[in-house]
N, C-alpha and C. Protein backbone atom coordinates (compact mmCIF):
# COMPACT_ATOMS: atom_id res chain seq x y z
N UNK A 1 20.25 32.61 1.44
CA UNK A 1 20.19 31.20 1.10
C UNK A 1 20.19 31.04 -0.42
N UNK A 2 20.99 29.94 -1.02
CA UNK A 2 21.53 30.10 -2.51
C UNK A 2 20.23 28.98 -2.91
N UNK A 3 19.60 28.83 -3.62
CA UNK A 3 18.94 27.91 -4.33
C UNK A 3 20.20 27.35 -5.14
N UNK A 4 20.09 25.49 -5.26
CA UNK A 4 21.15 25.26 -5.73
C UNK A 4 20.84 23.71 -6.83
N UNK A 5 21.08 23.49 -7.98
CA UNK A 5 21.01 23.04 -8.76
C UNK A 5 21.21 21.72 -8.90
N UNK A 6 20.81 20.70 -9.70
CA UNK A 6 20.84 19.41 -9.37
C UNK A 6 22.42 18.86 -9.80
N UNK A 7 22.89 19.25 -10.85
CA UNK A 7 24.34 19.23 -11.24
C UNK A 7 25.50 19.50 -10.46
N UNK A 8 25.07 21.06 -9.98
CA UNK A 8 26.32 20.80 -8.78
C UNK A 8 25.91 20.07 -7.69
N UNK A 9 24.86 19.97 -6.91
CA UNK A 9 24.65 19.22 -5.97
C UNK A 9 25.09 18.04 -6.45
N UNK A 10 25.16 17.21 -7.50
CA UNK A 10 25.84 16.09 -7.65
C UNK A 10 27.27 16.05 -7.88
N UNK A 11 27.81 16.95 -7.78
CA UNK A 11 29.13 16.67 -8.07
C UNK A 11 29.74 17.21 -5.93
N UNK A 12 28.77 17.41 -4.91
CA UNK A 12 28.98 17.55 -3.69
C UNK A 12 29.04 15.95 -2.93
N UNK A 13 27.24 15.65 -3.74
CA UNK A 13 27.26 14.56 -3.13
C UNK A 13 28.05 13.50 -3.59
N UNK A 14 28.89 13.34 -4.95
CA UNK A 14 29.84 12.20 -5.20
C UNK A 14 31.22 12.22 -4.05
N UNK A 15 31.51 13.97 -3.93
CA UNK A 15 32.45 13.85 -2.96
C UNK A 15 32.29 13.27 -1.73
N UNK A 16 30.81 13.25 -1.02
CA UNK A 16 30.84 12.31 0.50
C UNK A 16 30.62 11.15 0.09
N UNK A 17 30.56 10.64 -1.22
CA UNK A 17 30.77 9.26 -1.03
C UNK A 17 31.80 8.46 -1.64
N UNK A 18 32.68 9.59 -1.73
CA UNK A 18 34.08 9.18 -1.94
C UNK A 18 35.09 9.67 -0.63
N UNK A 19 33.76 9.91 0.45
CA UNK A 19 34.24 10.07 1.94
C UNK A 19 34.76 11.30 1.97
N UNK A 20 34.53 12.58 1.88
CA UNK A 20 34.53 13.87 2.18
C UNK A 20 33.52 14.11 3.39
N UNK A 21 34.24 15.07 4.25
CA UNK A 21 33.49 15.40 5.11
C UNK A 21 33.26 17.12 5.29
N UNK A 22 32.92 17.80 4.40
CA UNK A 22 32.89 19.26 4.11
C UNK A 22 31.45 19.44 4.46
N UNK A 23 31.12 20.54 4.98
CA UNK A 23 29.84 21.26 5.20
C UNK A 23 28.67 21.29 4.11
N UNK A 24 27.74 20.92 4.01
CA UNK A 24 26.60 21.76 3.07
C UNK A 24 25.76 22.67 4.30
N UNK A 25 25.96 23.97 4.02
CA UNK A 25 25.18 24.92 4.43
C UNK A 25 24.57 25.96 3.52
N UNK A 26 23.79 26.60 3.96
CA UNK A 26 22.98 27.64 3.66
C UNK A 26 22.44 27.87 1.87
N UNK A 27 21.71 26.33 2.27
CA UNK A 27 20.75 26.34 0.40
C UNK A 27 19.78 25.76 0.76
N UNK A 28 19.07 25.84 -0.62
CA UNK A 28 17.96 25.51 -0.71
C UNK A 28 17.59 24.37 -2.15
N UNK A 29 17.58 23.16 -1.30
CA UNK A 29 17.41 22.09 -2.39
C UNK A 29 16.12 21.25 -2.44
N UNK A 30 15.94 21.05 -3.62
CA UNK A 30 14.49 20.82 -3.74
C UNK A 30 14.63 19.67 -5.19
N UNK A 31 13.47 18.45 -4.83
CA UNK A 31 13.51 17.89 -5.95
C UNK A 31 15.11 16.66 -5.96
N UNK A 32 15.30 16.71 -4.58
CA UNK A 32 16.69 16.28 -4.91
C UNK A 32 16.28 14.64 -4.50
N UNK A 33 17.36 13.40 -4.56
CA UNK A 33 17.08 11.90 -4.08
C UNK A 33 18.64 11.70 -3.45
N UNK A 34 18.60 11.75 -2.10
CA UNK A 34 20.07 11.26 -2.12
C UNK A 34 20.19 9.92 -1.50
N UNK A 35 20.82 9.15 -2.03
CA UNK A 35 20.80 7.78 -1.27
C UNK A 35 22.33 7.10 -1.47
N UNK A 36 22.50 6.12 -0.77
CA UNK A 36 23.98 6.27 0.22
C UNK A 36 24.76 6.20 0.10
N UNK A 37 24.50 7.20 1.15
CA UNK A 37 25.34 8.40 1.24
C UNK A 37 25.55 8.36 2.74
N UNK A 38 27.16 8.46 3.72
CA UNK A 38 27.31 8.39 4.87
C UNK A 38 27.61 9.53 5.42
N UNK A 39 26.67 10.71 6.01
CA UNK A 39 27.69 11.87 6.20
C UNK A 39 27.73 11.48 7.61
N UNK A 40 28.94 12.23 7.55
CA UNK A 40 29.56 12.18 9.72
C UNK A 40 30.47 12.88 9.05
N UNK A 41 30.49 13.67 10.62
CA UNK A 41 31.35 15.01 11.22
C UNK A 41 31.27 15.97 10.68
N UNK A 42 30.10 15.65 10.09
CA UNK A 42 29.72 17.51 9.20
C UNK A 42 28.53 18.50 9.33
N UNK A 43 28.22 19.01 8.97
CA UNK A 43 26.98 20.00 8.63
C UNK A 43 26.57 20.54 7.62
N UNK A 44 24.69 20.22 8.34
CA UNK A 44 23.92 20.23 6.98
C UNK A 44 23.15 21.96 7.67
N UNK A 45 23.56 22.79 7.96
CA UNK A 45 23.26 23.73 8.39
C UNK A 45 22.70 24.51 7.62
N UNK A 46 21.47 24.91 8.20
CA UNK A 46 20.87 26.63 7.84
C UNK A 46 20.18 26.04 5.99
N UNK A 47 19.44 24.80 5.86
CA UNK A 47 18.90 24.64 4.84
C UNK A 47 17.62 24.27 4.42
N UNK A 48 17.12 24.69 3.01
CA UNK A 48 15.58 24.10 3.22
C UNK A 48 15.76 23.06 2.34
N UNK A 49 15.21 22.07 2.70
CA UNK A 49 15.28 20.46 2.12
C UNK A 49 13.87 20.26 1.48
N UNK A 50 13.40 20.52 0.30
CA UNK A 50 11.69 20.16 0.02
C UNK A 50 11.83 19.44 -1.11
N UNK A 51 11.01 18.84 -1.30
CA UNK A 51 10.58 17.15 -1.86
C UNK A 51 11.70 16.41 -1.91
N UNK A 52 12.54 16.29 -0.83
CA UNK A 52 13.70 15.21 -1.20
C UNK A 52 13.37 14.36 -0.65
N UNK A 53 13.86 13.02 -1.22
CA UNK A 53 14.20 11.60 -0.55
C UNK A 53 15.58 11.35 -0.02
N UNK A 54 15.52 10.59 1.20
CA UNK A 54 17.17 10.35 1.49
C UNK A 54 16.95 8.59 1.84
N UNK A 55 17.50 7.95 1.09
CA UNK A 55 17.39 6.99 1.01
C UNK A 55 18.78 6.17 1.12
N UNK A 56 19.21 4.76 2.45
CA UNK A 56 19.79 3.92 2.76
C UNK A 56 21.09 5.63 3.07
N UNK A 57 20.51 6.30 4.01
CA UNK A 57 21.48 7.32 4.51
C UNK A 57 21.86 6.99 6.09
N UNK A 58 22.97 7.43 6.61
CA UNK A 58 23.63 7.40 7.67
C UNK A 58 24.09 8.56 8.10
N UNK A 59 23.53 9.62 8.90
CA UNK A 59 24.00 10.90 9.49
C UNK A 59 24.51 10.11 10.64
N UNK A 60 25.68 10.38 11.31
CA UNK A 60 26.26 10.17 12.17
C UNK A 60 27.49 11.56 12.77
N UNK A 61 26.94 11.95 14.12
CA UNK A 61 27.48 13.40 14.33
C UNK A 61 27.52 14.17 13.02
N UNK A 62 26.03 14.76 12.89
CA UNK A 62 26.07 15.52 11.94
C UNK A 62 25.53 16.72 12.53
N UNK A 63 25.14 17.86 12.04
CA UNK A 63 24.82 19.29 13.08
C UNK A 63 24.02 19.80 12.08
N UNK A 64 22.63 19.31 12.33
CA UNK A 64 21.77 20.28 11.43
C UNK A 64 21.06 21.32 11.88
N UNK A 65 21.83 21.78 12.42
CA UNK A 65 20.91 22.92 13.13
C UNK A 65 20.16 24.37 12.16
N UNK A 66 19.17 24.29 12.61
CA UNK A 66 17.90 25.48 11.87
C UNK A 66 17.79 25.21 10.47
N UNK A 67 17.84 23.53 9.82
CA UNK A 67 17.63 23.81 8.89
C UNK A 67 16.13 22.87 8.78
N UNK A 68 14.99 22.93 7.53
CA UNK A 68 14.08 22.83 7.04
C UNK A 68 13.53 21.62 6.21
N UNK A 69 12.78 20.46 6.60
CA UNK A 69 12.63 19.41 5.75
C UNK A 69 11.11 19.50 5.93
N UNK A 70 10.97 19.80 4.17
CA UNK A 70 9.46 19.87 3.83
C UNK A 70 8.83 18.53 2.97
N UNK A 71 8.46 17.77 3.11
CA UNK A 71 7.71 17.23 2.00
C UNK A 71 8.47 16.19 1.59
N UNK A 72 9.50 15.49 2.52
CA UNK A 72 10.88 14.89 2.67
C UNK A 72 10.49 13.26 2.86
N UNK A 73 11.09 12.61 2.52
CA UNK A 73 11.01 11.50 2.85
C UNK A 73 12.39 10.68 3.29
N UNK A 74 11.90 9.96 4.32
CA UNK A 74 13.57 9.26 5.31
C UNK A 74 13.17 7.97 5.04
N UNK A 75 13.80 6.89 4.28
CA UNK A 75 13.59 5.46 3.73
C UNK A 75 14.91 4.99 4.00
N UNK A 76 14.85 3.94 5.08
CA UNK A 76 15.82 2.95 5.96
C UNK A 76 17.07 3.99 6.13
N UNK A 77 16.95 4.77 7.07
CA UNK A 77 18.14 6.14 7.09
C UNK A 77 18.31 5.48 8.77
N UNK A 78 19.55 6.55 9.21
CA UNK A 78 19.79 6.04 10.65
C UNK A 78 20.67 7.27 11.17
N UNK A 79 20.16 8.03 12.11
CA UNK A 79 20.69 8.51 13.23
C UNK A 79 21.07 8.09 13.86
N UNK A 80 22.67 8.65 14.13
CA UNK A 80 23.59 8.25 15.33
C UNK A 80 24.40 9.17 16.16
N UNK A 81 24.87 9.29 17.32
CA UNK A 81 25.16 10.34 18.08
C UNK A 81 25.33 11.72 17.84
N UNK A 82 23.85 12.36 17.40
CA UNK A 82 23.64 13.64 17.16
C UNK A 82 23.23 13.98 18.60
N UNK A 83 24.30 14.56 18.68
CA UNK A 83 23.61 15.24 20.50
C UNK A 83 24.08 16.42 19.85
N UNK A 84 22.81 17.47 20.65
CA UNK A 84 22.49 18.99 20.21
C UNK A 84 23.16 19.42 18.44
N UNK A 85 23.12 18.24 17.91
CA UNK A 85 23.39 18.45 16.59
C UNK A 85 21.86 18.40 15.83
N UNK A 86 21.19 18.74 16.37
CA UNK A 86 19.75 18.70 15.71
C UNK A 86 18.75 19.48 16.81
N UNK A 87 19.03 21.06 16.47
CA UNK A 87 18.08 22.61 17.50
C UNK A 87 18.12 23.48 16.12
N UNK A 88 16.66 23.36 16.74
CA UNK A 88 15.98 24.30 15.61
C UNK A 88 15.51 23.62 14.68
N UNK A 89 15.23 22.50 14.26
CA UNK A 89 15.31 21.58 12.99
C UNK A 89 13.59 21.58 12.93
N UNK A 90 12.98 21.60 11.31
CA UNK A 90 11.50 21.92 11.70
C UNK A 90 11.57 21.00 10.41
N UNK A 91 10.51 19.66 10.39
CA UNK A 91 10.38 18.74 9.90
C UNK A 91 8.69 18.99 9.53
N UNK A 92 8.22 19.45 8.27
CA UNK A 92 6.68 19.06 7.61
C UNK A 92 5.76 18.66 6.45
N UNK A 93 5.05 17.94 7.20
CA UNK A 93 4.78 16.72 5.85
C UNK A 93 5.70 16.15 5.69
N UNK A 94 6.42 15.09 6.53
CA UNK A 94 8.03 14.22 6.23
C UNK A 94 7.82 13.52 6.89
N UNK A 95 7.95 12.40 6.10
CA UNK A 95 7.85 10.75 6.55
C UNK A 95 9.14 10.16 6.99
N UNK A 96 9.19 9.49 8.06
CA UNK A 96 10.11 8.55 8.18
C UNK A 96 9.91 7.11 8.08
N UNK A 97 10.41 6.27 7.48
CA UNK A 97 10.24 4.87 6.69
C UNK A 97 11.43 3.79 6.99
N UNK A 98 11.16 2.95 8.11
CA UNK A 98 12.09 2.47 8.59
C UNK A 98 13.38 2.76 8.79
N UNK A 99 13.09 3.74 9.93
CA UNK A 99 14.74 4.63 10.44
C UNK A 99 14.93 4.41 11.68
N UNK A 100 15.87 4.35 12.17
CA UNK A 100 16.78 3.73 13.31
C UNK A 100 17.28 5.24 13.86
N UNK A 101 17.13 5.37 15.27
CA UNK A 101 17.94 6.16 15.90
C UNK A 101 18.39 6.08 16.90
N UNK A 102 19.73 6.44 17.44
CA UNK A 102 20.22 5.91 18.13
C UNK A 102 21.66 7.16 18.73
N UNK A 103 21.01 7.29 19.92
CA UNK A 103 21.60 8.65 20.42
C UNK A 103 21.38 10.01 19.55
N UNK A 104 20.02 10.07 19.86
CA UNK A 104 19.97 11.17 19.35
C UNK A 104 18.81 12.44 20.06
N UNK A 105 19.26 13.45 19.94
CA UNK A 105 18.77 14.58 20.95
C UNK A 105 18.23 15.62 19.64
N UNK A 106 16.90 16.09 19.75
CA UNK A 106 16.22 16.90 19.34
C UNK A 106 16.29 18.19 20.06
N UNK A 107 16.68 19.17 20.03
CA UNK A 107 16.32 20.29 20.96
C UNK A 107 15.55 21.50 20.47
N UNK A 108 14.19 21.78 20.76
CA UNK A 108 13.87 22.58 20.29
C UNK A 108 13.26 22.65 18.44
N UNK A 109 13.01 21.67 18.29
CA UNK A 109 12.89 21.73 16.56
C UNK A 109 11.17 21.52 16.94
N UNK A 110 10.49 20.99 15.69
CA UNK A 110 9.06 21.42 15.53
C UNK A 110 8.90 19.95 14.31
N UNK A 111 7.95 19.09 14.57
CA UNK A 111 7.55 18.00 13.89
C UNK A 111 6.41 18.40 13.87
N UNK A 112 5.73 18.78 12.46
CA UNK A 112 4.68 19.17 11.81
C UNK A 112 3.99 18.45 10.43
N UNK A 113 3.34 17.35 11.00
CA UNK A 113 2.13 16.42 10.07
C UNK A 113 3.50 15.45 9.63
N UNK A 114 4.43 14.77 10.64
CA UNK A 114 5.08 14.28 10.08
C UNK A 114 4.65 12.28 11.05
N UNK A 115 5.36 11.28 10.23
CA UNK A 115 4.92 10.34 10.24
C UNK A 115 6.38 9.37 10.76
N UNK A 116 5.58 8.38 11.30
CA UNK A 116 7.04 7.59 11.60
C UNK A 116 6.62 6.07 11.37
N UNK A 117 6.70 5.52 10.47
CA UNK A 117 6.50 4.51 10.72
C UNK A 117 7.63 3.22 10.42
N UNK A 118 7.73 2.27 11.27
CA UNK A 118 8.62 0.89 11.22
C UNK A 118 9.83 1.82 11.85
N UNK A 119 9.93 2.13 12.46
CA UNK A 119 10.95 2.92 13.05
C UNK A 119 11.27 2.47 14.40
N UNK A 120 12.61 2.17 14.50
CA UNK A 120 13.39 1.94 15.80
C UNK A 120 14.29 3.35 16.48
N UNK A 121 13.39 3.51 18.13
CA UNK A 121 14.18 4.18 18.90
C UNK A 121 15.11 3.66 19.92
N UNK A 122 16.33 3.86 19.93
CA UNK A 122 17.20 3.26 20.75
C UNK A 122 17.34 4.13 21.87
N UNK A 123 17.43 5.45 21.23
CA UNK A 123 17.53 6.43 22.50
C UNK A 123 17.30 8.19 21.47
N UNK A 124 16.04 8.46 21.36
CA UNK A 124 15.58 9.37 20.48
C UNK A 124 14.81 10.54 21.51
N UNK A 125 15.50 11.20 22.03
CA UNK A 125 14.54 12.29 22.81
C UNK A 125 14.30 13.49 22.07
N UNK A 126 12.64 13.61 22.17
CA UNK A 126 11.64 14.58 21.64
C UNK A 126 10.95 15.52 22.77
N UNK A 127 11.82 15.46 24.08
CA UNK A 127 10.64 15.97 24.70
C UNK A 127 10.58 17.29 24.75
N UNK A 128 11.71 18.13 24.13
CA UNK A 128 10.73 19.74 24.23
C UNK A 128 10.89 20.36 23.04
N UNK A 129 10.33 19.12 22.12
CA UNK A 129 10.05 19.66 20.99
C UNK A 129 8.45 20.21 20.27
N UNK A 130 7.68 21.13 19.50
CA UNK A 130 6.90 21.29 18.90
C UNK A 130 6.18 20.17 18.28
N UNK A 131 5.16 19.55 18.83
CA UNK A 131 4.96 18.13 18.04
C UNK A 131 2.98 18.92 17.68
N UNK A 132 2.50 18.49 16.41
CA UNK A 132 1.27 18.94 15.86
C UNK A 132 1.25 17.47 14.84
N UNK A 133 -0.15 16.95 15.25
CA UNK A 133 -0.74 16.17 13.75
C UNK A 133 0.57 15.17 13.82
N UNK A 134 1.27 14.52 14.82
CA UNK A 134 1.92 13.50 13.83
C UNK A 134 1.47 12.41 14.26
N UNK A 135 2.08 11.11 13.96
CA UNK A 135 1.72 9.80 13.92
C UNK A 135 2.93 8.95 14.43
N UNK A 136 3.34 7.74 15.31
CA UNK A 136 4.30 6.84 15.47
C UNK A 136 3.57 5.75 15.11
N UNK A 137 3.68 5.17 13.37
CA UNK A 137 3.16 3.67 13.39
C UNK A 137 4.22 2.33 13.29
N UNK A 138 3.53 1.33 14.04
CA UNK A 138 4.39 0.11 14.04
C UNK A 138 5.73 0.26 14.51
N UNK A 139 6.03 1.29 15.28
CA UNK A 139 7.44 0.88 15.54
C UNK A 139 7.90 0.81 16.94
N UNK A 140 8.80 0.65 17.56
CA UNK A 140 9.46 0.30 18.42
C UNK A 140 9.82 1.61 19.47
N UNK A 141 9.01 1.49 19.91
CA UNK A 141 9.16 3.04 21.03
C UNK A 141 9.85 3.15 22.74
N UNK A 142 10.29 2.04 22.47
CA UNK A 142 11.25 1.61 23.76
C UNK A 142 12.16 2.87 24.28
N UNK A 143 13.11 3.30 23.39
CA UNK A 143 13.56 4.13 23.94
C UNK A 143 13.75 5.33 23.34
N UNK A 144 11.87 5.97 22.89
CA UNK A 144 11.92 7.28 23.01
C UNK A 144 11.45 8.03 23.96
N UNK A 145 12.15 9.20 24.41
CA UNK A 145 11.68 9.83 25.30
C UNK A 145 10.81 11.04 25.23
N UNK A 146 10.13 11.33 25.90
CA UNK A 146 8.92 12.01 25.55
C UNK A 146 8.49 12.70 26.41
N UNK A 147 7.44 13.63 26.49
CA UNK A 147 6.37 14.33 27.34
C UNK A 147 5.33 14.02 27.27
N UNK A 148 4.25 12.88 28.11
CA UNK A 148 3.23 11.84 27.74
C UNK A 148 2.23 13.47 27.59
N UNK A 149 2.21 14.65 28.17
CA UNK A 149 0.99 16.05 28.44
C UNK A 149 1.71 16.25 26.86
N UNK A 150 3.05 16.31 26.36
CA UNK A 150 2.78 17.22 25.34
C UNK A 150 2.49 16.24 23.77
N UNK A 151 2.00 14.75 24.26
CA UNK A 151 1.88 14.34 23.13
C UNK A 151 0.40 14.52 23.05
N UNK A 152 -0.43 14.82 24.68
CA UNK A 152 -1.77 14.70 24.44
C UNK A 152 -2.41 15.88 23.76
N UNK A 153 -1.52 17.15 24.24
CA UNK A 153 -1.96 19.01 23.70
C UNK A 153 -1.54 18.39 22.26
N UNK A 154 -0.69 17.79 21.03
CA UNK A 154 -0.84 18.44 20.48
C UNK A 154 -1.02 17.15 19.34
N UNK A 155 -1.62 15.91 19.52
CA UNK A 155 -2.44 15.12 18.25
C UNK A 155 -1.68 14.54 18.18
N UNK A 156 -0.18 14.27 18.94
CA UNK A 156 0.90 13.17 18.34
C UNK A 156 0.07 11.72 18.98
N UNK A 157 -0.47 11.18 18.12
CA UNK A 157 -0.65 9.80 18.14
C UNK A 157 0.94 8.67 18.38
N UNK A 158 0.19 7.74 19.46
CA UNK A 158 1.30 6.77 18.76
C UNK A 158 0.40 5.40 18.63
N UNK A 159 0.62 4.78 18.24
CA UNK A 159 0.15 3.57 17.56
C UNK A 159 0.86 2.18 17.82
């Protein structure tokens, strides 16, 4: 995994928002703010994401599989038809801040001391995922799906 710099990472992220749809895989970015920014049909594969913000973002069929968001923050972002585009994904200490999801399938990832609040589920299934210490505040839980035993084993509050 390449640790990777704020300079070139900006000259990646100008390309998806001049609508490129190329891969970011296998780094490690830290300290970064990306905000919108629309990725679809790509991958954010095999990365560790720590203290970033992603702000007014749109993943739509994106494939993050096994990668790492530490210390992350999600501010008005929106998931959209990630099916099995998000196994393995381990989310800690990461807030989500009015985010929308909508067709989207978790498989297997791990939500650790992470937070959700003002958040709309349209169709967000968590159920055989690793859940420890998190929180669902104020939001709209209509259509997440869940394991009511594995929110009680492991402190996921909802509110």
């Amino acid at each position: 995994m390449k640790k990777i710099n704020n300079d070139n990472l900006n000259a990646i992220i100008m390309s998806y928002q001049d609508g490129a749809k190329s891969n970011i895989d296998n780094l490690h970015i830290s300290d970064y703010i990306f905000e919108n920014i629309k990725f679809e049909y790509t991958g954010l594969r095999n990365n560790i994401f720590e203290n970033c913000v992603f702000k007014n973002i749109k993943f739509e069929t994106v494939y993050f599989n096994k990668s790492t968001f530490k210390q992350c923050l999600f501010n008005n972002c929106e998931f959209e038809s990630i099916d099995f585009g998000m196994h393995e994904v381990s989310f800690e200490n990461t807030i989500f801040y009015e985010t929308n999801y909508y067709k989207t399938d978790m498989l297997s990832s791990s939500f650790i001391s992470t937070y959700f609040l003002k958040c709309n589920f349209i169709y967000f299934d968590i159920s055989s995922n690793t859940l420890k210490n998190c929180r669902i505040i104020n939001c709209n839980p209509e259509g997440l799906i869940f394991s009511p035993d594995t929110f009680i084993k492991s402190n996921f509050i909802l509110d």
